[in-house]
PDB file of N, CA and C in Angstrom:
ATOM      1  N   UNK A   1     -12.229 -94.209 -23.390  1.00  0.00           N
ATOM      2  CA  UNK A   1     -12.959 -95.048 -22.466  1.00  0.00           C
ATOM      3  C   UNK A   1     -13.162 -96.417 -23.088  1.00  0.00           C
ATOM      4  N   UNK A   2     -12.710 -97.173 -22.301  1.00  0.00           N
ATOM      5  CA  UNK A   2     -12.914 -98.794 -22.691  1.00  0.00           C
ATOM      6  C   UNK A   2     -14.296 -99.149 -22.599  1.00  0.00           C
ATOM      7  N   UNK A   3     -14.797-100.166 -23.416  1.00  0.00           N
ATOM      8  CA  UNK A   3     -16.455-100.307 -22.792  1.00  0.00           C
ATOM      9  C   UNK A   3     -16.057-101.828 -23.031  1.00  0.00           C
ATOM     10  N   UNK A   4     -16.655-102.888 -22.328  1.00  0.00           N
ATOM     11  CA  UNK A   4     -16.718-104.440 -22.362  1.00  0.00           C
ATOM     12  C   UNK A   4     -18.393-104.727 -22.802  1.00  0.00           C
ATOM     13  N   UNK A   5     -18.506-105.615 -23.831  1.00  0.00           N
ATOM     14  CA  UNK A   5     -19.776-106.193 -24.126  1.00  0.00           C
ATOM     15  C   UNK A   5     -19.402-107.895 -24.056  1.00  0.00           C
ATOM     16  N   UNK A   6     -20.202-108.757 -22.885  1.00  0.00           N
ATOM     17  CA  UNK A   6     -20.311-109.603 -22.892  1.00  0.00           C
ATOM     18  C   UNK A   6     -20.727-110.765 -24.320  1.00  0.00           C
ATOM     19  N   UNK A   7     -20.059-111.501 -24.587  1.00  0.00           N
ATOM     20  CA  UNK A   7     -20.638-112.802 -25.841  1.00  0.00           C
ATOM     21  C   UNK A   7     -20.462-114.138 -25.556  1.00  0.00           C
ATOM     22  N   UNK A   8     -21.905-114.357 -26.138  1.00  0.00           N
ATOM     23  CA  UNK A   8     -22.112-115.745 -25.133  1.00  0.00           C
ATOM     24  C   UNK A   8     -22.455-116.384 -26.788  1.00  0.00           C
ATOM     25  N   UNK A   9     -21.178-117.697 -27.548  1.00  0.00           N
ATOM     26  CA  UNK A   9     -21.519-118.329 -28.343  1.00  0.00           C
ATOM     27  C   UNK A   9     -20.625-119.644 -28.091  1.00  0.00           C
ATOM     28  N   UNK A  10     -21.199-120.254 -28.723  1.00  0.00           N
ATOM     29  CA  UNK A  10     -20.986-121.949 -28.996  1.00  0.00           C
ATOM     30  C   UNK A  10     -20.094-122.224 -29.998  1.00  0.00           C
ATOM     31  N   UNK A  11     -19.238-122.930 -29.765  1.00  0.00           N
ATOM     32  CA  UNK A  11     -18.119-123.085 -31.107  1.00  0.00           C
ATOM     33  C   UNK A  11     -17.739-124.565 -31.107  1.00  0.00           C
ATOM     34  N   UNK A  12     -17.270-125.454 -32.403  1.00  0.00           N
ATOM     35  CA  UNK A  12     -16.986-126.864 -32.466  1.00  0.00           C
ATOM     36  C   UNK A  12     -15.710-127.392 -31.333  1.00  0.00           C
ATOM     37  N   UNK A  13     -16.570-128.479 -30.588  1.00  0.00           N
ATOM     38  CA  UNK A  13     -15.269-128.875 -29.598  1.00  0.00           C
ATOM     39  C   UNK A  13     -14.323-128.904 -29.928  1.00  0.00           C
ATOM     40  N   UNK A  14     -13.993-129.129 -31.560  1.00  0.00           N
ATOM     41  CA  UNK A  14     -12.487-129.277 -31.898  1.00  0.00           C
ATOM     42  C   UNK A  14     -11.807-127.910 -31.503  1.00  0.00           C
ATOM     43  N   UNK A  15     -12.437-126.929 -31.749  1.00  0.00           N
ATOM     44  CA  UNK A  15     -12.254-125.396 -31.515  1.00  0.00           C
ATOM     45  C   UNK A  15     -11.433-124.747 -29.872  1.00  0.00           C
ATOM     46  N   UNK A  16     -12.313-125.729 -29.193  1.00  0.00           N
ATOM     47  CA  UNK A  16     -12.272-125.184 -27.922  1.00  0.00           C
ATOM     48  C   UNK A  16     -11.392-126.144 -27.082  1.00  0.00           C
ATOM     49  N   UNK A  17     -11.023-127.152 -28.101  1.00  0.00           N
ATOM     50  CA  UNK A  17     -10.043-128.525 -27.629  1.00  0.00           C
ATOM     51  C   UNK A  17      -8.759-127.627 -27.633  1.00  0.00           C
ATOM     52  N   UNK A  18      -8.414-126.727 -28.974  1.00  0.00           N
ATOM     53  CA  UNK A  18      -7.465-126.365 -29.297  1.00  0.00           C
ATOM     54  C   UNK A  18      -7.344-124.819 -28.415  1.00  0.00           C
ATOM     55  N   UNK A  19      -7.852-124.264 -28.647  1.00  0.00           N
ATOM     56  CA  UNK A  19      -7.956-122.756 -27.666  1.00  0.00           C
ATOM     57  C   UNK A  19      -7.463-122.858 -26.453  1.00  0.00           C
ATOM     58  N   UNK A  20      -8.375-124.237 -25.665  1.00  0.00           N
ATOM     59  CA  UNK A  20      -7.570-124.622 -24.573  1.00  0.00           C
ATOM     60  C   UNK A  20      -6.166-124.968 -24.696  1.00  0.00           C
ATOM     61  N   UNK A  21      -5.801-125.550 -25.047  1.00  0.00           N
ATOM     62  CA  UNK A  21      -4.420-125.541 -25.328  1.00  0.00           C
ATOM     63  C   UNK A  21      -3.722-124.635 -25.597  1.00  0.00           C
ATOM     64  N   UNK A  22      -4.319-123.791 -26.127  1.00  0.00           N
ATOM     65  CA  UNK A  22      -3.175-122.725 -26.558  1.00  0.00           C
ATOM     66  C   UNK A  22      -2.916-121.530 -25.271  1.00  0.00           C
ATOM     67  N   UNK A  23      -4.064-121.946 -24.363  1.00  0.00           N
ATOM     68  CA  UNK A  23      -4.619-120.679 -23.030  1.00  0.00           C
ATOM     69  C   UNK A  23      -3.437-121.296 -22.335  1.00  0.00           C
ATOM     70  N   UNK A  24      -2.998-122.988 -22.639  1.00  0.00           N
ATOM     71  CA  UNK A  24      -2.567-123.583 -21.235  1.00  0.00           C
ATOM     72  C   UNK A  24      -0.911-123.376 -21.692  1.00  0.00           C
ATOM     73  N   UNK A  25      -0.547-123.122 -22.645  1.00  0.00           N
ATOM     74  CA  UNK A  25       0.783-122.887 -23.043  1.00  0.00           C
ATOM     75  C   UNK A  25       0.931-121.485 -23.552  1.00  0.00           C
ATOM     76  N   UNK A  26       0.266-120.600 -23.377  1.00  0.00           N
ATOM     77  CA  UNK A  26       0.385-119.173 -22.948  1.00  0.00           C
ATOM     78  C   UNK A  26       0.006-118.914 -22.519  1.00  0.00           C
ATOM     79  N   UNK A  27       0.761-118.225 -21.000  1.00  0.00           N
ATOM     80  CA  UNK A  27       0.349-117.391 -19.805  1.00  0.00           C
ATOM     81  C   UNK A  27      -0.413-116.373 -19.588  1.00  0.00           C
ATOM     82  N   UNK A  28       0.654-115.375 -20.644  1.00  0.00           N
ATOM     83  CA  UNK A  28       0.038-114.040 -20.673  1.00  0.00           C
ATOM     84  C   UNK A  28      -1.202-114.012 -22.117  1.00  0.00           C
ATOM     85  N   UNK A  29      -1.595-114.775 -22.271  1.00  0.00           N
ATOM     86  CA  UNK A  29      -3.245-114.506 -23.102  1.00  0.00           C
ATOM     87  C   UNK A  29      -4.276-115.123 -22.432  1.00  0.00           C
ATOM     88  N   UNK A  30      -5.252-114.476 -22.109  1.00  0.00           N
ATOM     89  CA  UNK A  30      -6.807-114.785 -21.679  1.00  0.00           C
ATOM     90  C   UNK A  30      -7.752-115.256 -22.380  1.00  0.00           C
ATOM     91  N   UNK A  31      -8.895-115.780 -22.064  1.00  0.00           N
ATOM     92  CA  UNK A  31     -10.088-115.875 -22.850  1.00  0.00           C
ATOM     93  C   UNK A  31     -10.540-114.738 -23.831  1.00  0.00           C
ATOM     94  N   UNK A  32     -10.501-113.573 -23.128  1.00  0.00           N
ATOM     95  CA  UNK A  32     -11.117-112.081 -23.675  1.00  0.00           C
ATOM     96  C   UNK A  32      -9.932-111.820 -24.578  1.00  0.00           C
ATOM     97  N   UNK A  33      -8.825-111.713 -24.026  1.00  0.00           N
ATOM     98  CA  UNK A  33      -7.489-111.474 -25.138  1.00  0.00           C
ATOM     99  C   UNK A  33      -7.792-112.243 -26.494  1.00  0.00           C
ATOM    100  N   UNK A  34      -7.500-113.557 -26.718  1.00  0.00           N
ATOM    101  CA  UNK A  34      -7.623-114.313 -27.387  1.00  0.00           C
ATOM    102  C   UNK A  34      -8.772-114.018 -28.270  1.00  0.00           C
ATOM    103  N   UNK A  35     -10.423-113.586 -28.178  1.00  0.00           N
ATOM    104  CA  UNK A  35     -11.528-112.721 -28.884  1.00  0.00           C
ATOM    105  C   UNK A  35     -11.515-112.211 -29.135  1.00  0.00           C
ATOM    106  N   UNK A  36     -10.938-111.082 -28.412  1.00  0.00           N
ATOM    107  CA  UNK A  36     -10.354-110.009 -29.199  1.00  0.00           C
ATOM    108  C   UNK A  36      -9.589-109.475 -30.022  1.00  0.00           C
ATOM    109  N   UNK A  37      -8.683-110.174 -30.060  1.00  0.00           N
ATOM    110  CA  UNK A  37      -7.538-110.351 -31.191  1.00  0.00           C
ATOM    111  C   UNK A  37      -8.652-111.213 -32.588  1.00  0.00           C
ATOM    112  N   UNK A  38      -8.945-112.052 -32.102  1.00  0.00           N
ATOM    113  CA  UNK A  38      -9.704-112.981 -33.367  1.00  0.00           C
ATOM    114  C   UNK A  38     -10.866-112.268 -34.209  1.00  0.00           C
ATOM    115  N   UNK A  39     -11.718-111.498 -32.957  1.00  0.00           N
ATOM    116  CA  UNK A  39     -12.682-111.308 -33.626  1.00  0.00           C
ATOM    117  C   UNK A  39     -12.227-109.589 -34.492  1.00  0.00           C
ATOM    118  N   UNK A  40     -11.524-109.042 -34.362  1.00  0.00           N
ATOM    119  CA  UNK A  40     -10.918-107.578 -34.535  1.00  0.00           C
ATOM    120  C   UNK A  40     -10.108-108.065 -35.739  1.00  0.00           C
ATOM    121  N   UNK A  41      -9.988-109.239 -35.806  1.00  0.00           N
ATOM    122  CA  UNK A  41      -8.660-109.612 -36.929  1.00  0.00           C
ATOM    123  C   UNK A  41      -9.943-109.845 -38.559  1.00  0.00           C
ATOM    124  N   UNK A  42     -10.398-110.722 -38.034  1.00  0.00           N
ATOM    125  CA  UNK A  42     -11.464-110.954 -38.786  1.00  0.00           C
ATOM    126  C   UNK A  42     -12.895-109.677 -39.360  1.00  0.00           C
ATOM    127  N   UNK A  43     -12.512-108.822 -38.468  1.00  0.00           N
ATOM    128  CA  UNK A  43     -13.113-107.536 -39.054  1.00  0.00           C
ATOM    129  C   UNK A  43     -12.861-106.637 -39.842  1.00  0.00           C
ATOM    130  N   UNK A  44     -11.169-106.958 -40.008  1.00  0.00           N
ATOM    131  CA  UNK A  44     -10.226-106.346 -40.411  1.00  0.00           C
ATOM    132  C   UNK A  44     -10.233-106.530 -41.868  1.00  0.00           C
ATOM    133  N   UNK A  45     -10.230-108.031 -41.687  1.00  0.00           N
ATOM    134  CA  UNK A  45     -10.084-108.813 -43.255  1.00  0.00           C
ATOM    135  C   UNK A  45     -11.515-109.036 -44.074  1.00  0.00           C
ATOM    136  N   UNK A  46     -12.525-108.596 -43.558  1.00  0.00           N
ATOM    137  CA  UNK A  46     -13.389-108.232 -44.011  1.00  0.00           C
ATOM    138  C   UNK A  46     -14.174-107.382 -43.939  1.00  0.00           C
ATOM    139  N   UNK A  47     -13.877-106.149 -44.429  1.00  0.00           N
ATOM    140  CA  UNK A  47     -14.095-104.652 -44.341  1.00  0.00           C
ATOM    141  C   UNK A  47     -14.336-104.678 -45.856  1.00  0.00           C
ATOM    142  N   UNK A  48     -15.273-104.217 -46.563  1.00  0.00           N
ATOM    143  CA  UNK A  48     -15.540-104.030 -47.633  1.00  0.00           C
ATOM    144  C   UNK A  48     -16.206-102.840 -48.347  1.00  0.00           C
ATOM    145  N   UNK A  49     -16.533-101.917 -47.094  1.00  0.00           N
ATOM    146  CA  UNK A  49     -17.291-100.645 -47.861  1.00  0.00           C
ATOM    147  C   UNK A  49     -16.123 -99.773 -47.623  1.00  0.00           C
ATOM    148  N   UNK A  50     -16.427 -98.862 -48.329  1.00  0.00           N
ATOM    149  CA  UNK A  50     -15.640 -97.774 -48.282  1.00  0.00           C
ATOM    150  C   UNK A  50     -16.022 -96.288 -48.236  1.00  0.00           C
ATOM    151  N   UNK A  51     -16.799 -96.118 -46.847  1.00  0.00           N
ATOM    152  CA  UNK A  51     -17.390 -94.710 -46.586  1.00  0.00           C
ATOM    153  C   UNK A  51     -17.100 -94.203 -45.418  1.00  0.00           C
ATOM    154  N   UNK A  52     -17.218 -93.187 -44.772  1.00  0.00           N
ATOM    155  CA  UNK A  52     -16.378 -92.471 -43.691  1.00  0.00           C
ATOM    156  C   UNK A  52     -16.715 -93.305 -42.411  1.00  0.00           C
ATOM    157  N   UNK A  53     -18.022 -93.565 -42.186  1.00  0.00           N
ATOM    158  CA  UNK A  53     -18.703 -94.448 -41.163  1.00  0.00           C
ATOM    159  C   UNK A  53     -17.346 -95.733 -41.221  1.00  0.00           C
ATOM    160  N   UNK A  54     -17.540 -96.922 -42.108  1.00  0.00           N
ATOM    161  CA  UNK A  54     -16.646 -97.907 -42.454  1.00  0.00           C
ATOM    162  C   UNK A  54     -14.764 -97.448 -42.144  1.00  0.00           C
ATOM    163  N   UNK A  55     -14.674 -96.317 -42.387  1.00  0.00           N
ATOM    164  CA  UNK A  55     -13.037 -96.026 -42.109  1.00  0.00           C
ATOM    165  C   UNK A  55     -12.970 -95.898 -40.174  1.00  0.00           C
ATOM    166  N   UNK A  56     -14.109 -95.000 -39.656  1.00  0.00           N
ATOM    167  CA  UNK A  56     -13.968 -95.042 -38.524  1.00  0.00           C
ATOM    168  C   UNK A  56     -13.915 -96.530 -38.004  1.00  0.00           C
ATOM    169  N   UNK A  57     -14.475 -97.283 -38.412  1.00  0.00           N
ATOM    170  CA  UNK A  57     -14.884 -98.439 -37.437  1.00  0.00           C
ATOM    171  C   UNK A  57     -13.795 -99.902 -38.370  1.00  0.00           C
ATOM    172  N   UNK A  58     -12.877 -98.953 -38.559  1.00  0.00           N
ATOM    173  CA  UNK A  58     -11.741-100.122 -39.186  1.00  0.00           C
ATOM    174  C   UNK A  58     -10.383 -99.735 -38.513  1.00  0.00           C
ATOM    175  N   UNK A  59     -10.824 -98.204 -38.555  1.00  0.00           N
ATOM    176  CA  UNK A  59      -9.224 -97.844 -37.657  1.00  0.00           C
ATOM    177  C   UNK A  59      -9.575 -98.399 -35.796  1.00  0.00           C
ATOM    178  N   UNK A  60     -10.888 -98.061 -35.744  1.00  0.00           N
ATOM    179  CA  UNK A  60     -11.125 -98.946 -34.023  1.00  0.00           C
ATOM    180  C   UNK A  60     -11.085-100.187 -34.127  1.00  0.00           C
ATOM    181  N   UNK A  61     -11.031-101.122 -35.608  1.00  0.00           N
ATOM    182  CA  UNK A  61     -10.807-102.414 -35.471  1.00  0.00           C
ATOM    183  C   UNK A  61      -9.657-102.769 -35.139  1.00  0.00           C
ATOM    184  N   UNK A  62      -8.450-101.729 -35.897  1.00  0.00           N
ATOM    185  CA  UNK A  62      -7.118-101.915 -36.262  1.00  0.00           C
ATOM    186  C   UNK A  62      -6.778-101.285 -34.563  1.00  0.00           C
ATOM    187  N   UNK A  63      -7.220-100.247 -33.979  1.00  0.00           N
ATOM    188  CA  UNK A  63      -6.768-100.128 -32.541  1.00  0.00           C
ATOM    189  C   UNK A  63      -6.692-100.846 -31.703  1.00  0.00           C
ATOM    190  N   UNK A  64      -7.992-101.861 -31.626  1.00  0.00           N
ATOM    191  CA  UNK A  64      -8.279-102.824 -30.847  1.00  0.00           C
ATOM    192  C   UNK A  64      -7.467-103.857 -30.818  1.00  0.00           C
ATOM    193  N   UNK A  65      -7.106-104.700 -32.461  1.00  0.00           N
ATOM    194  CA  UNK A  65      -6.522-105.515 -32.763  1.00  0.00           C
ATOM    195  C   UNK A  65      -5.092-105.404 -32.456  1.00  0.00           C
ATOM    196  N   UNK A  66      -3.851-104.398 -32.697  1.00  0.00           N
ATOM    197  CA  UNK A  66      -3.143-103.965 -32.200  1.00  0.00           C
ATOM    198  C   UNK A  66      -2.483-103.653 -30.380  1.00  0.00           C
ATOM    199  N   UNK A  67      -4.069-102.872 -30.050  1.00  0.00           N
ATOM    200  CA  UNK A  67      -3.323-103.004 -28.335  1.00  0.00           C
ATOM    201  C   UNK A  67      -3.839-104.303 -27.809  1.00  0.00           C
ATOM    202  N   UNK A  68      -4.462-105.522 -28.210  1.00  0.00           N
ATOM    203  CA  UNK A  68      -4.929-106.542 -27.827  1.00  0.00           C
ATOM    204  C   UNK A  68      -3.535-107.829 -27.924  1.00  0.00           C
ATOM    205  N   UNK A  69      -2.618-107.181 -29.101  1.00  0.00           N
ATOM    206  CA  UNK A  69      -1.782-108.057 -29.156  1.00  0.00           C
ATOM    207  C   UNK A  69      -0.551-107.452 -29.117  1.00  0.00           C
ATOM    208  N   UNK A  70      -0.465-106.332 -28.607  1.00  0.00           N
ATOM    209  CA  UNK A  70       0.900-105.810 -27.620  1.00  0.00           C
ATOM    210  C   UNK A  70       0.363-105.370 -26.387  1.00  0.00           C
ATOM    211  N   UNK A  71      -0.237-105.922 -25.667  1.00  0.00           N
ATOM    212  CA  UNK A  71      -0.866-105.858 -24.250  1.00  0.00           C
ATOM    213  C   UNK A  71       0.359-106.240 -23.200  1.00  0.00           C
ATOM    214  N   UNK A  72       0.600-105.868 -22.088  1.00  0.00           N
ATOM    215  CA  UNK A  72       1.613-106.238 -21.480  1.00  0.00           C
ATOM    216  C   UNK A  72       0.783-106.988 -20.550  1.00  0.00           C
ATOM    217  N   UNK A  73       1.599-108.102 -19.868  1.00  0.00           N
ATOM    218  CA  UNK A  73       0.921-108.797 -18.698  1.00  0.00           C
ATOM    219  C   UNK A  73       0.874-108.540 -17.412  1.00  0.00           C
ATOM    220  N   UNK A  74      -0.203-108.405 -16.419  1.00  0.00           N
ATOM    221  CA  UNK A  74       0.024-107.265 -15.556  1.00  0.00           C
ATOM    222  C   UNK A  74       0.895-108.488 -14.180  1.00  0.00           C
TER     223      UNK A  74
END
């Protein structure tokens, strides 16, 4: 079961100068695509404990991150 949690943050215009751009020269990636991939990537690369709790919630990082960026376009 998929679950969606809304995030509502502020990031440097230079940030969102460029994002836009990248939304407007790829079709098939979204706003949510694009977070998800980023923020799952970045969870990834900073994973630092190493206890059963921490393995579960690295392989759902690595799931997420994965079908987020072989997603087909509908």
């Amino acid at each position: 079961m998929n679950t969606s949690v809304s995030i509502f943050a502020e990031i440097p215009e230079e940030l969102h100068d460029s994002l836009k751009s990248y939304l407007e020269t790829h079709p098939n990636w979204d706003l949510d695509r694009v977070f998800s991939a980023a923020l799952s990537l970045f969870l990834l690369q900073n994973e630092s404990d190493h206890n059963a709790q921490s393995a579960r919630n690295y392989r759902a990082c690595a799931r997420v991150y994965l079908e987020t960026l072989f997603q087909q376009s509908d």
